[in-house]
PDB file of N, CA and C in Angstrom:
ATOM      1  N   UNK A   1     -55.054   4.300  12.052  1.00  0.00           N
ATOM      2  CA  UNK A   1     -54.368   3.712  10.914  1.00  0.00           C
ATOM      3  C   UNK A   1     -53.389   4.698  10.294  1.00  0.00           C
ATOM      4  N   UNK A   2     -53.952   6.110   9.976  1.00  0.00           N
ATOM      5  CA  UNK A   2     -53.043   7.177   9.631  1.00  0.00           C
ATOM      6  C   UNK A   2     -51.692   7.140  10.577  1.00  0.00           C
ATOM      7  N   UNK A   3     -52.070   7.110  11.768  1.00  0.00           N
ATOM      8  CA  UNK A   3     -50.733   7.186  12.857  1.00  0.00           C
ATOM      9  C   UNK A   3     -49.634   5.941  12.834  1.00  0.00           C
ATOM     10  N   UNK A   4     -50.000   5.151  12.633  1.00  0.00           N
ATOM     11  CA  UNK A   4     -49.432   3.818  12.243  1.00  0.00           C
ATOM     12  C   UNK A   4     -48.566   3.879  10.771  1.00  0.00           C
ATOM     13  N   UNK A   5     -48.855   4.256  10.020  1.00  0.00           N
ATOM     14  CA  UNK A   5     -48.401   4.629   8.056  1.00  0.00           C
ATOM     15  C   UNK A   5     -47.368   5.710   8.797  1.00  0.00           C
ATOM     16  N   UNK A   6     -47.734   6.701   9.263  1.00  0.00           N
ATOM     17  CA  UNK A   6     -46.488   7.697   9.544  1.00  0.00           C
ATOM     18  C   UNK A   6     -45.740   7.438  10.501  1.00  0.00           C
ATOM     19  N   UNK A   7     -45.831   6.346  11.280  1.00  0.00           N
ATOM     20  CA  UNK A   7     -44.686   5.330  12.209  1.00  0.00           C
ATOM     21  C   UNK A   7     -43.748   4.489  11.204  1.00  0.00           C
ATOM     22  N   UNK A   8     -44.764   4.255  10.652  1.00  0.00           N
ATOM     23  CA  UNK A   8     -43.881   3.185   9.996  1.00  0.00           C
ATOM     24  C   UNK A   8     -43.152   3.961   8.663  1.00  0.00           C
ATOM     25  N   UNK A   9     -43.437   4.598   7.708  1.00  0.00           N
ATOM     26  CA  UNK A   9     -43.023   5.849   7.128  1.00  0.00           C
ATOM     27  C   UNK A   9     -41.239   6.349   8.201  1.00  0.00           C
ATOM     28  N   UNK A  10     -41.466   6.657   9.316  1.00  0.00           N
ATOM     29  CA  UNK A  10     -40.578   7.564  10.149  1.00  0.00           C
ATOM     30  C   UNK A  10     -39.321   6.253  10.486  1.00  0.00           C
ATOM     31  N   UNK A  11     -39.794   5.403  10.479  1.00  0.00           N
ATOM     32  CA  UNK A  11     -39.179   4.134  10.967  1.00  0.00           C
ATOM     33  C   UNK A  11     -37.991   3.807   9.590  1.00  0.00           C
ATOM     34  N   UNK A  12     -38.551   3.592   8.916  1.00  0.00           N
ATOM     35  CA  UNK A  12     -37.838   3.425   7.732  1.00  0.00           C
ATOM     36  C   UNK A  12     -37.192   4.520   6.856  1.00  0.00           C
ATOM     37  N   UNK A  13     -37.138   5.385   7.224  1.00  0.00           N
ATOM     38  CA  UNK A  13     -36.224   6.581   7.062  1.00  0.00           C
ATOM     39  C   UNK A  13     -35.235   6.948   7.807  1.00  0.00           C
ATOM     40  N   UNK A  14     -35.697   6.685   9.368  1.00  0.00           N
ATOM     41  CA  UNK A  14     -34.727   6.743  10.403  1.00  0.00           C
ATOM     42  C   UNK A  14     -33.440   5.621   9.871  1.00  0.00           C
ATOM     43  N   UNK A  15     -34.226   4.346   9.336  1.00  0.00           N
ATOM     44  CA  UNK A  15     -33.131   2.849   8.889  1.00  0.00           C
ATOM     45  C   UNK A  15     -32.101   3.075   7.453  1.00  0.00           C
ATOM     46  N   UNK A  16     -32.922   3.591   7.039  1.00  0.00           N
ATOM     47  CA  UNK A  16     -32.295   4.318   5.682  1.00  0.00           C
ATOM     48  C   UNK A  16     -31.199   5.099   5.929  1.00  0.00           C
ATOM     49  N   UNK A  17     -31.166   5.938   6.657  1.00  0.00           N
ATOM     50  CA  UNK A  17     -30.583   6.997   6.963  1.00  0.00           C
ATOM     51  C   UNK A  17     -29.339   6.964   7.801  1.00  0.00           C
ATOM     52  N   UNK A  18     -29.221   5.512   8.113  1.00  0.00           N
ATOM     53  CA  UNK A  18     -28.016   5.210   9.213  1.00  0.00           C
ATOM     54  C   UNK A  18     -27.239   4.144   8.183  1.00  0.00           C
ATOM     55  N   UNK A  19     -27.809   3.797   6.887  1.00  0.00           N
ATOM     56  CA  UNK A  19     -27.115   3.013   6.125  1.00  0.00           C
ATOM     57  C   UNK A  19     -25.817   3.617   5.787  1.00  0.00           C
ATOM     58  N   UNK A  20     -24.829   2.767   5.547  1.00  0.00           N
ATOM     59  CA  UNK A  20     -23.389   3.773   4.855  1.00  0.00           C
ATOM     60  C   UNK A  20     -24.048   3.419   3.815  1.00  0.00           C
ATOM     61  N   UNK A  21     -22.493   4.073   2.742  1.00  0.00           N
ATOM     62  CA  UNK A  21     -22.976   4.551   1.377  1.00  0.00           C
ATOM     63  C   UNK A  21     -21.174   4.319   0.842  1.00  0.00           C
ATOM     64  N   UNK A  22     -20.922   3.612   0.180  1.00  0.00           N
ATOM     65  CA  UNK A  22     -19.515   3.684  -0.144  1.00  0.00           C
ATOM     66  C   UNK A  22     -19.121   4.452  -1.200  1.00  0.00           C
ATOM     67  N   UNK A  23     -18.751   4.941  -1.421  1.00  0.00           N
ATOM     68  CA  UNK A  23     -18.612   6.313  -2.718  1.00  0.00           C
ATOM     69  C   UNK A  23     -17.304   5.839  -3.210  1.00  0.00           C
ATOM     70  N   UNK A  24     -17.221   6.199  -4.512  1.00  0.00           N
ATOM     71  CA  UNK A  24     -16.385   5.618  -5.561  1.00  0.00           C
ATOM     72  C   UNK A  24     -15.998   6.927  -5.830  1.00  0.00           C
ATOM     73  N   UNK A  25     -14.572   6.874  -6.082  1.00  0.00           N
ATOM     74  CA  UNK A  25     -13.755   7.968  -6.316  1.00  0.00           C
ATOM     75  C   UNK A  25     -13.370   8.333  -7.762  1.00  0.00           C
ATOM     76  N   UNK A  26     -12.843   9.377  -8.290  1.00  0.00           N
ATOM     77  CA  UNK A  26     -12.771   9.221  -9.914  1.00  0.00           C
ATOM     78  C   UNK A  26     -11.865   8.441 -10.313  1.00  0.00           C
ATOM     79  N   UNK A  27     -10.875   7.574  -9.630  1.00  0.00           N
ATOM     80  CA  UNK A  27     -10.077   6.994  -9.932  1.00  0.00           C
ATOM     81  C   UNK A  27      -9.557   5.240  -9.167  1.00  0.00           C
ATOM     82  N   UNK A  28      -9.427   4.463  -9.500  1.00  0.00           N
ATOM     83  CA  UNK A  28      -8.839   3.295  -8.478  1.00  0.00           C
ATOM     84  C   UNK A  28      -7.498   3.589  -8.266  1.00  0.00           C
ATOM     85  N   UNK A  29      -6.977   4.071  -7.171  1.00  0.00           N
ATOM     86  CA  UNK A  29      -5.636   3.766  -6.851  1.00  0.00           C
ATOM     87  C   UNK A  29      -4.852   2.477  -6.494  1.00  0.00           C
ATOM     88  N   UNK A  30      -5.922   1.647  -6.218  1.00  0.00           N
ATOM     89  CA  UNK A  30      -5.588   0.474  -5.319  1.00  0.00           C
ATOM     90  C   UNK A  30      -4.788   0.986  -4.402  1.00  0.00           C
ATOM     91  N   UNK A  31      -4.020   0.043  -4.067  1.00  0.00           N
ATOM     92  CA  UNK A  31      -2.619   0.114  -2.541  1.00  0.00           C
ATOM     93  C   UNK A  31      -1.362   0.974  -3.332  1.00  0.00           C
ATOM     94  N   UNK A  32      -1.541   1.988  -4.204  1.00  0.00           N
ATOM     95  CA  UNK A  32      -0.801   2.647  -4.692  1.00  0.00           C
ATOM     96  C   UNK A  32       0.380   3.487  -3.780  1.00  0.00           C
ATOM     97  N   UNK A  33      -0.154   4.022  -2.918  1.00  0.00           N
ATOM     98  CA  UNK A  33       0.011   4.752  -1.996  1.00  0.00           C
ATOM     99  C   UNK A  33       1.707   3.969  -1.136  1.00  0.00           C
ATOM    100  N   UNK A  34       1.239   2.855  -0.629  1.00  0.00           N
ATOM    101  CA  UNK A  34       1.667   1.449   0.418  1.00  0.00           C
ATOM    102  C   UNK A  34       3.317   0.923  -0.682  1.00  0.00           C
ATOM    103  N   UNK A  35       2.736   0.484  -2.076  1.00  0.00           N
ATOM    104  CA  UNK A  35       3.493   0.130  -2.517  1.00  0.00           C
ATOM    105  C   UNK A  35       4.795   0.431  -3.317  1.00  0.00           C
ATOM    106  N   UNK A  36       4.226   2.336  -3.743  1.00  0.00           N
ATOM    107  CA  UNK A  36       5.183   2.674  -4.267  1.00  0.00           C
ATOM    108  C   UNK A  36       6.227   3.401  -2.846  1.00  0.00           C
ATOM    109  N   UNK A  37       5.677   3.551  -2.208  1.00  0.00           N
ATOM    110  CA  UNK A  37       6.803   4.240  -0.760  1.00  0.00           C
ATOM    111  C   UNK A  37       7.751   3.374  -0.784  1.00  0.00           C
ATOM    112  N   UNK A  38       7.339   1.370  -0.568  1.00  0.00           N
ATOM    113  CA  UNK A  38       7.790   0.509  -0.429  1.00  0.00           C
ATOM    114  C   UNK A  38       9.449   0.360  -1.466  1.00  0.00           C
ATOM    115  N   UNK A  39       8.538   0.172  -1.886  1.00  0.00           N
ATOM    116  CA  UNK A  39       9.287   0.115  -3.566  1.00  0.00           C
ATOM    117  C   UNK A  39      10.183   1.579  -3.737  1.00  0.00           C
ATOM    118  N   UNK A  40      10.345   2.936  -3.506  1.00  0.00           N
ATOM    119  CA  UNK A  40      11.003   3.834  -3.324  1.00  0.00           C
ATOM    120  C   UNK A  40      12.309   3.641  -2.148  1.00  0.00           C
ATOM    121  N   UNK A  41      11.466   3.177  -1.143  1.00  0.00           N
ATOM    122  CA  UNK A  41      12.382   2.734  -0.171  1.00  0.00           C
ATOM    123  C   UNK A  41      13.573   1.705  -0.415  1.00  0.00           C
ATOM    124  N   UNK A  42      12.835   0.765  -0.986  1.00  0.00           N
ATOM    125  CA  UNK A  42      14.110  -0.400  -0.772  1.00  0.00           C
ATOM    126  C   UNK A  42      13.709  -0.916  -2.542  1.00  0.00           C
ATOM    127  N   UNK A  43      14.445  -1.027  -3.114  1.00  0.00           N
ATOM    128  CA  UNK A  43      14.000  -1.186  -4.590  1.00  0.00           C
ATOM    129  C   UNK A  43      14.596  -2.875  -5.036  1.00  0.00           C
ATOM    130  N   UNK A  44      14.160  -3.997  -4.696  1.00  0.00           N
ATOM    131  CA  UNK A  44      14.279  -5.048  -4.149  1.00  0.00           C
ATOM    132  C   UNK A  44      13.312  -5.373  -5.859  1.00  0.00           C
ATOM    133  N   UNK A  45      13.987  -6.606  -6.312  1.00  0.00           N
ATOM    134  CA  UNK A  45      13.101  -7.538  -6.962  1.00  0.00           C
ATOM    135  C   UNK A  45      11.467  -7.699  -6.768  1.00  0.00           C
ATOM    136  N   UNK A  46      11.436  -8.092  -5.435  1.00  0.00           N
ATOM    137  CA  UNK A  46      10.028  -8.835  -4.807  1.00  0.00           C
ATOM    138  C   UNK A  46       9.030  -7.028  -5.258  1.00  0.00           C
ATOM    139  N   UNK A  47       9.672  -5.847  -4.615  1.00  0.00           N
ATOM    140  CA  UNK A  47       9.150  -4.912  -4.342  1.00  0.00           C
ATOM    141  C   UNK A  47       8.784  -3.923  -5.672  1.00  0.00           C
ATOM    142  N   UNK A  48       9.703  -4.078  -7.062  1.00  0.00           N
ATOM    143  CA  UNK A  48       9.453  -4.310  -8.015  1.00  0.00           C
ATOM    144  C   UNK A  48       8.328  -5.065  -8.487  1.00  0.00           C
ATOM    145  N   UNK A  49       8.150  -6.583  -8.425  1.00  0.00           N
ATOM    146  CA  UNK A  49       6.996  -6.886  -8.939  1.00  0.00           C
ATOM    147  C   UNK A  49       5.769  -6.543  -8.346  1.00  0.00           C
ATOM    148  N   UNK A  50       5.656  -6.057  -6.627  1.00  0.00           N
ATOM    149  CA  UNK A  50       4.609  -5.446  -6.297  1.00  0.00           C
ATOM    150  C   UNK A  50       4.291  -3.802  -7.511  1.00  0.00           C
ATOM    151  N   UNK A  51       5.425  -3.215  -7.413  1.00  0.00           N
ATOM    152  CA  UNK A  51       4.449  -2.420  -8.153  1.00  0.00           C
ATOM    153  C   UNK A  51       4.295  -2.049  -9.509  1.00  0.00           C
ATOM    154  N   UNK A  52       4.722  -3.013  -9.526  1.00  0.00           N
ATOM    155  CA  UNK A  52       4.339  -3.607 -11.406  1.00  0.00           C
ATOM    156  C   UNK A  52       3.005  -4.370 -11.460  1.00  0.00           C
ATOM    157  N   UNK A  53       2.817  -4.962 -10.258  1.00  0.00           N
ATOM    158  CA  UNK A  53       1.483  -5.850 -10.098  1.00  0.00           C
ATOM    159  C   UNK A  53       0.575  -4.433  -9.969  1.00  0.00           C
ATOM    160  N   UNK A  54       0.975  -3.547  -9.304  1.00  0.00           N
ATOM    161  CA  UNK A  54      -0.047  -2.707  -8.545  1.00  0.00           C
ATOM    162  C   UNK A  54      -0.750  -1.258  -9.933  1.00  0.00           C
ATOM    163  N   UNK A  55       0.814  -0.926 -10.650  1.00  0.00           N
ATOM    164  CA  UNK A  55       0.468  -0.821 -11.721  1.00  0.00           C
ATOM    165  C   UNK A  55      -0.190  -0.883 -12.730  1.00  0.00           C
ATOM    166  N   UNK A  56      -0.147  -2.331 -12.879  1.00  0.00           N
ATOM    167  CA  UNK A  56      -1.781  -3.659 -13.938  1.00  0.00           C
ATOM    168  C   UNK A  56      -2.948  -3.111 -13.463  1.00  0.00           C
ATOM    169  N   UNK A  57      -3.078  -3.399 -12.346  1.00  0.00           N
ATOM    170  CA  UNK A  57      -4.324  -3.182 -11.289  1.00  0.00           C
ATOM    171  C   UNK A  57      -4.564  -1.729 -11.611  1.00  0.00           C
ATOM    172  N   UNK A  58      -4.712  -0.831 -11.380  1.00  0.00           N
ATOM    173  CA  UNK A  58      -4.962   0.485 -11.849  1.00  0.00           C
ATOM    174  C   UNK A  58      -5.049   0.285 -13.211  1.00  0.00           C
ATOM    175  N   UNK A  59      -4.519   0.351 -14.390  1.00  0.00           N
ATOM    176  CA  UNK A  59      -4.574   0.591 -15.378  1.00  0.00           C
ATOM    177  C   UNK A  59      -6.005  -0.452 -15.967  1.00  0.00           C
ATOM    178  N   UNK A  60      -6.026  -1.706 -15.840  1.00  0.00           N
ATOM    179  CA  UNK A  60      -6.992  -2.868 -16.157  1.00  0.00           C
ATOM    180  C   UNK A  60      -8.154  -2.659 -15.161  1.00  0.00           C
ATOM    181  N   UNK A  61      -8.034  -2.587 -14.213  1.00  0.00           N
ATOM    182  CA  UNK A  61      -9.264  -2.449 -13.187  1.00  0.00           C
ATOM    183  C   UNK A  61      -9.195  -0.885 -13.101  1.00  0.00           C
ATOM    184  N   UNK A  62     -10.380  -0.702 -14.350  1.00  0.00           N
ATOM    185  CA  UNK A  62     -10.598   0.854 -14.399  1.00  0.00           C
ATOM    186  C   UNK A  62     -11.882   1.191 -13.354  1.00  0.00           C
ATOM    187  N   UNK A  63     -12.028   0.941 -11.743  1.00  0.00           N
ATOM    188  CA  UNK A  63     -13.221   1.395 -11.096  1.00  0.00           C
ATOM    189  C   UNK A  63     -12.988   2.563 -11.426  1.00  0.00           C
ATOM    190  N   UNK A  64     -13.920   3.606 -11.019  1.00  0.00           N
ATOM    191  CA  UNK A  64     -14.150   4.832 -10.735  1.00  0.00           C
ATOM    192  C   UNK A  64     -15.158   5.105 -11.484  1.00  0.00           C
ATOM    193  N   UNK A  65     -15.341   6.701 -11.259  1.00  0.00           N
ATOM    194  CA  UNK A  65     -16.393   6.773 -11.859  1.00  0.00           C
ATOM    195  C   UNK A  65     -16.387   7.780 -13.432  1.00  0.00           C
ATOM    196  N   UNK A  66     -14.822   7.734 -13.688  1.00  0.00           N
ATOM    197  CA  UNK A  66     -14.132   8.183 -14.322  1.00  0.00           C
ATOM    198  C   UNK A  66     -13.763   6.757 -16.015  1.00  0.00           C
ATOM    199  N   UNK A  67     -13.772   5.807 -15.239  1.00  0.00           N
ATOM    200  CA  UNK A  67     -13.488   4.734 -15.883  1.00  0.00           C
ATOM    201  C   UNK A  67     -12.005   4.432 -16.512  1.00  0.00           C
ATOM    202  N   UNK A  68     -11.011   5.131 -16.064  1.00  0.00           N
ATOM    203  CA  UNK A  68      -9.611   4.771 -16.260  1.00  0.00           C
ATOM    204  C   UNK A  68      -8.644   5.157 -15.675  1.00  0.00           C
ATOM    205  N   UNK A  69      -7.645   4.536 -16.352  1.00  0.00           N
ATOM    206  CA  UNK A  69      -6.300   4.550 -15.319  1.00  0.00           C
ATOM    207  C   UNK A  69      -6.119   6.057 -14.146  1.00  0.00           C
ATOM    208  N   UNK A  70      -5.750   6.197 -12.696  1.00  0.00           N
ATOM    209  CA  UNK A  70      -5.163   7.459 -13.066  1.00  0.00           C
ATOM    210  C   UNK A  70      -4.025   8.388 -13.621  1.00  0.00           C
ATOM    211  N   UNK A  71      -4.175   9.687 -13.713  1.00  0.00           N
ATOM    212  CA  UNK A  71      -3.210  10.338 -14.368  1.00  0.00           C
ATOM    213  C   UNK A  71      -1.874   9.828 -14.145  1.00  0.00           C
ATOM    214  N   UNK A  72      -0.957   9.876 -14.957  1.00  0.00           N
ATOM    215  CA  UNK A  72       0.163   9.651 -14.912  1.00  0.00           C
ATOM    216  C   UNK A  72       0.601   7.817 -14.400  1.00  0.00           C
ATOM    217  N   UNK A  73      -0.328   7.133 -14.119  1.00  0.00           N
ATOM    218  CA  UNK A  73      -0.031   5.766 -13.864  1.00  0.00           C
ATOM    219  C   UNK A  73       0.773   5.389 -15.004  1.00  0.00           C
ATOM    220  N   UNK A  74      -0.108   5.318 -16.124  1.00  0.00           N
ATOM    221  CA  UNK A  74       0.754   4.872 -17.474  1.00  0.00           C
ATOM    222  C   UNK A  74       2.238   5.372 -17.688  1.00  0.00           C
ATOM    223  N   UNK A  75       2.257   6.633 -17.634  1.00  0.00           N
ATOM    224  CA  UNK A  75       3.281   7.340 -17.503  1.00  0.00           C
ATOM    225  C   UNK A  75       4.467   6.598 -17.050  1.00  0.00           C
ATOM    226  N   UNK A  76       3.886   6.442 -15.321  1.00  0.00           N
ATOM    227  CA  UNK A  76       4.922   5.740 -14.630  1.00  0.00           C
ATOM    228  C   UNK A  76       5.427   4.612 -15.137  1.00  0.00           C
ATOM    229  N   UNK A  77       4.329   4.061 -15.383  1.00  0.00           N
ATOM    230  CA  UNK A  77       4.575   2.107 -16.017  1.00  0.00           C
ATOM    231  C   UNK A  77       5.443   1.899 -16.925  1.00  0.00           C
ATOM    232  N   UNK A  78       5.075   3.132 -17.590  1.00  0.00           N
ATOM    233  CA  UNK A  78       6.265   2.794 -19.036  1.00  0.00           C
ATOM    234  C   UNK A  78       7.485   3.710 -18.854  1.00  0.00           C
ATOM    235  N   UNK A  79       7.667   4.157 -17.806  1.00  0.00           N
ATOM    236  CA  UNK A  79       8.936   5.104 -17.550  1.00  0.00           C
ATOM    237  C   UNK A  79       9.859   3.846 -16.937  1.00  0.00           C
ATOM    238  N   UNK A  80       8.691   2.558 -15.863  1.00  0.00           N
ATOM    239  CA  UNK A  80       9.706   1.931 -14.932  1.00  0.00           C
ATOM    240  C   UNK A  80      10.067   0.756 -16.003  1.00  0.00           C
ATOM    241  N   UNK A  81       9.401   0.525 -17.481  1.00  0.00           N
ATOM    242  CA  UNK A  81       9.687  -0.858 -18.149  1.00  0.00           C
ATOM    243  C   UNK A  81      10.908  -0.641 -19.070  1.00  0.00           C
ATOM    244  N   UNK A  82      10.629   0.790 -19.135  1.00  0.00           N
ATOM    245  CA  UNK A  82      12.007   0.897 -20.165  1.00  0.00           C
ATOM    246  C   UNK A  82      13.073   1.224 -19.121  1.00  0.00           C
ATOM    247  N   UNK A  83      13.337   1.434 -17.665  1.00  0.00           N
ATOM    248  CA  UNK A  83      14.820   1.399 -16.838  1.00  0.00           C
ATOM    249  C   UNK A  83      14.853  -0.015 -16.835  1.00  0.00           C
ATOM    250  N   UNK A  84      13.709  -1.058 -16.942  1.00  0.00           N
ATOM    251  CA  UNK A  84      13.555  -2.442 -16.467  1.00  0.00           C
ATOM    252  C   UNK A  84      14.473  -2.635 -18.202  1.00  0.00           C
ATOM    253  N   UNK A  85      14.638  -2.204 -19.019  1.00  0.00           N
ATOM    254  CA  UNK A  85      15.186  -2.477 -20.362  1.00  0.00           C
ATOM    255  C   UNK A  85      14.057  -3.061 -21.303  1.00  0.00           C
ATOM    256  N   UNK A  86      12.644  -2.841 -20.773  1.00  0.00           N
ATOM    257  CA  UNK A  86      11.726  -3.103 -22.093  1.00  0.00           C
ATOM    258  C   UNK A  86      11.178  -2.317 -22.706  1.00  0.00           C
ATOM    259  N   UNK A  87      11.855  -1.175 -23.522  1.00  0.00           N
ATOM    260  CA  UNK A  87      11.707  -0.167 -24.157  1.00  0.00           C
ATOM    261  C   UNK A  87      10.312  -0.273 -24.925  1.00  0.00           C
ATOM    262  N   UNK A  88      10.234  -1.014 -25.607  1.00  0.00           N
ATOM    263  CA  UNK A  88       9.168  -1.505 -26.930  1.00  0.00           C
ATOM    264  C   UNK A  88       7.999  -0.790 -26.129  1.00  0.00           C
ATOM    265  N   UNK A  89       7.968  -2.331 -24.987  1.00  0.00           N
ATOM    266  CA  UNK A  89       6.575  -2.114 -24.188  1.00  0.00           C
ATOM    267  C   UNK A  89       6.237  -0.647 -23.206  1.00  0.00           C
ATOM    268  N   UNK A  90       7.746  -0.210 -22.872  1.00  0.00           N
ATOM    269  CA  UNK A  90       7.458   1.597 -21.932  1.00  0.00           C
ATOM    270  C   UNK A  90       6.656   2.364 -22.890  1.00  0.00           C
ATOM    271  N   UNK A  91       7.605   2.400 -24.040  1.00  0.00           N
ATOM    272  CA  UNK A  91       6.857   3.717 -24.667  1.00  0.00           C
ATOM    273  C   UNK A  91       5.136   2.839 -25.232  1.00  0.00           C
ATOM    274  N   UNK A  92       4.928   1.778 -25.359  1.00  0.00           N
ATOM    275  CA  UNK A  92       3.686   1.917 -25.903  1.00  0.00           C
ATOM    276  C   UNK A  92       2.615   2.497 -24.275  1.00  0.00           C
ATOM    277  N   UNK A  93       3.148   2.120 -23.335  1.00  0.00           N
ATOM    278  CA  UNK A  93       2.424   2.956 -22.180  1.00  0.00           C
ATOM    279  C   UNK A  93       2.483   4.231 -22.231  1.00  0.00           C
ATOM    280  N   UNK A  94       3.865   4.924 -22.532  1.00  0.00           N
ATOM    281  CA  UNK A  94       4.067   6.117 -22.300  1.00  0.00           C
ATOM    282  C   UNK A  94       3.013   6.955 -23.422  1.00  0.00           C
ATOM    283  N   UNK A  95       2.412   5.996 -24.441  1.00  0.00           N
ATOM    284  CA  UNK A  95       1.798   6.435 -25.768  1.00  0.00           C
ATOM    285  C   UNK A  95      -0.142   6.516 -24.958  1.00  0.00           C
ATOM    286  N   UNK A  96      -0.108   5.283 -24.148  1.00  0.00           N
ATOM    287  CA  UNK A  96      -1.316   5.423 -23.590  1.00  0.00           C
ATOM    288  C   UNK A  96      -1.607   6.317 -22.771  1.00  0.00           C
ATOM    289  N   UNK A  97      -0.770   6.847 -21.871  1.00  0.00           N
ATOM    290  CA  UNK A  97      -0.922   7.875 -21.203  1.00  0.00           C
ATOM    291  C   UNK A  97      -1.447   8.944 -21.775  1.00  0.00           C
ATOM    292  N   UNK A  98      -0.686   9.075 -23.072  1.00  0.00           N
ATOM    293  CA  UNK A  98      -1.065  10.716 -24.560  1.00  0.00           C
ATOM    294  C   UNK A  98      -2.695  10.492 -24.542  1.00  0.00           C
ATOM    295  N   UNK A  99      -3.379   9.028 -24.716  1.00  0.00           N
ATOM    296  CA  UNK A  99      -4.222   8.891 -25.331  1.00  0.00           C
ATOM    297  C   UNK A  99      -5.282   9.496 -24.411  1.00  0.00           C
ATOM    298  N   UNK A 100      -4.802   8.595 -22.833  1.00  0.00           N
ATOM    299  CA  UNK A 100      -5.861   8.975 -21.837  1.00  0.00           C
ATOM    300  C   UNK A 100      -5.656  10.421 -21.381  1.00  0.00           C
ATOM    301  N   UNK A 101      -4.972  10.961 -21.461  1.00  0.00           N
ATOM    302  CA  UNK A 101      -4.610  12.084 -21.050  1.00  0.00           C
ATOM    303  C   UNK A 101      -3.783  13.318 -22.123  1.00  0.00           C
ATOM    304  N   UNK A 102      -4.465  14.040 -23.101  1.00  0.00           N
ATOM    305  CA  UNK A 102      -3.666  14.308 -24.198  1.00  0.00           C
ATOM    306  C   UNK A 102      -3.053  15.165 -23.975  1.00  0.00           C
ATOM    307  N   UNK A 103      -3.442  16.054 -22.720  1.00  0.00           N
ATOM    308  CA  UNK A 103      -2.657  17.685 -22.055  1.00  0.00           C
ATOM    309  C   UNK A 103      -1.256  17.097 -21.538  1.00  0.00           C
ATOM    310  N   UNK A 104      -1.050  15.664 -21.532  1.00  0.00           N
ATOM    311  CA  UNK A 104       0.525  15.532 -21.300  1.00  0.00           C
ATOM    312  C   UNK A 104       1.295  15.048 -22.427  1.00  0.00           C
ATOM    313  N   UNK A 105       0.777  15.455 -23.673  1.00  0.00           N
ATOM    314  CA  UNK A 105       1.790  14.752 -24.850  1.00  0.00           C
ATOM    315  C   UNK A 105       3.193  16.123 -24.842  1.00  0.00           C
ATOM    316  N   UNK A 106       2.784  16.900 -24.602  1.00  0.00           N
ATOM    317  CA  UNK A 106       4.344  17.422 -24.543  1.00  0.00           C
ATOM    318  C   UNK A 106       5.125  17.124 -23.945  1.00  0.00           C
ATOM    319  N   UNK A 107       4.760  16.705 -22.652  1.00  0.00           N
ATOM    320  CA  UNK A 107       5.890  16.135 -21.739  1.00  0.00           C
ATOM    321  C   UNK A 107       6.245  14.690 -21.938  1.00  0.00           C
ATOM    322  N   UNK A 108       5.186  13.683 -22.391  1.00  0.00           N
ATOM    323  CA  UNK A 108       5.316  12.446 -22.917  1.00  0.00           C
ATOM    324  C   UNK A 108       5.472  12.031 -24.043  1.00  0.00           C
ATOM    325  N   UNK A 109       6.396  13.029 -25.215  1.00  0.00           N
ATOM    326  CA  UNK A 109       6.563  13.356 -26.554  1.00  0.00           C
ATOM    327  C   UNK A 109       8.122  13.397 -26.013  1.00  0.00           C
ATOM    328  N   UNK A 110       8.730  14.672 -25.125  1.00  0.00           N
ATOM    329  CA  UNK A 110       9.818  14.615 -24.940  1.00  0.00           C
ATOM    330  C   UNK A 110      10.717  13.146 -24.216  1.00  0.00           C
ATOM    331  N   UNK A 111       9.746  13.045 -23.487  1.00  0.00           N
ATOM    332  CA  UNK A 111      10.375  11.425 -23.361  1.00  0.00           C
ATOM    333  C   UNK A 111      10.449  10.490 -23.940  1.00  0.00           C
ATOM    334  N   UNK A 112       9.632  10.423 -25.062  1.00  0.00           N
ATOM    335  CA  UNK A 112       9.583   9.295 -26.077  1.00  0.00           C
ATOM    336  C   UNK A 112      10.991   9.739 -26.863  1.00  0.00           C
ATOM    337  N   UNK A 113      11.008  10.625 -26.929  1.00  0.00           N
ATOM    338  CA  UNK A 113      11.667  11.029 -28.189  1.00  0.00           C
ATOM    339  C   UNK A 113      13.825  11.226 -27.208  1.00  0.00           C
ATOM    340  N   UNK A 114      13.977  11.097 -26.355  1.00  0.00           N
ATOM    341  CA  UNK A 114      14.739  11.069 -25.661  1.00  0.00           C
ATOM    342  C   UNK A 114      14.974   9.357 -25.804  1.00  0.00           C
ATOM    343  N   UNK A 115      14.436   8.659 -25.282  1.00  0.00           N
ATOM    344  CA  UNK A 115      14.598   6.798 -25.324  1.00  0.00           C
ATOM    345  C   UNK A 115      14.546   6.327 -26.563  1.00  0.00           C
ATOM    346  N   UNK A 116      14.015   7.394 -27.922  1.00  0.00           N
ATOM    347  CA  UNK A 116      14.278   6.725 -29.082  1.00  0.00           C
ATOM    348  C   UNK A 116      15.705   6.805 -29.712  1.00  0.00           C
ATOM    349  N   UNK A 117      16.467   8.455 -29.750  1.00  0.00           N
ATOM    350  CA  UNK A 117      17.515   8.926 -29.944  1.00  0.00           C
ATOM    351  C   UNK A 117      18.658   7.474 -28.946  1.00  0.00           C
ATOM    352  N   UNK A 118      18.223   7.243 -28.105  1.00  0.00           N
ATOM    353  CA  UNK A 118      19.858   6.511 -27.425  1.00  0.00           C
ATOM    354  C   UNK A 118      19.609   4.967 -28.171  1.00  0.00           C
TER     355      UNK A 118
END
């Protein structure tokens, strides 16, 4: 009976042990990677709203294990809404970025303060 408990014991460790394990990163990038090349490349309407979509997605779908946007996403978002001419809404990103990240308010101070002056 002992030999049997440590079969079955060995058995189910061996099963355990071949399971994956998906690990969560400190951040969601989503298709970040895919879309902004895209969008660098050919700067197209359609390719625009991909990464304005892809943008949302990071910032709202905070996976990780970090629980928010990553660095500089916001940044970006509100750098691309105010060339898009929606100033109001850039800098209140460019303001979220300060919040989530406060070691960049100098650099995201000078930009605010650059799009307010024009």
């Amino acid at each position: 009976m002992k030999k049997i408990f440590i079969v079955l014991i060995l058995v189910i460790m061996i099963l355990f042990s071949c399971a994956t394990t998906q690990t969560i990163g400190m951040y969601n990038w989503a298709d970040y990677d895919n879309v902004s090349y895209k969008f660098l490349k050919n700067r197209t309407q359609e390719e625009t709203q991909n990464i304005i979509n892809c943008y949302l997605k990071m910032i709202n779908d905070t996976i990780g294990t970090r629980n928010m946007p990553p660095p500089g996403v916001c940044a970006d978002y509100g750098f691309l809404l105010i060339q898009l001419e929606k100033e109001k809404e850039g800098i209140r990103y460019l303001e979220m970025e300060k919040e989530y990240y406060p070691e960049s308010s100098v650099f995201i101070d000078r930009i605010i303060k650059k799009y307010k002056e024009t």
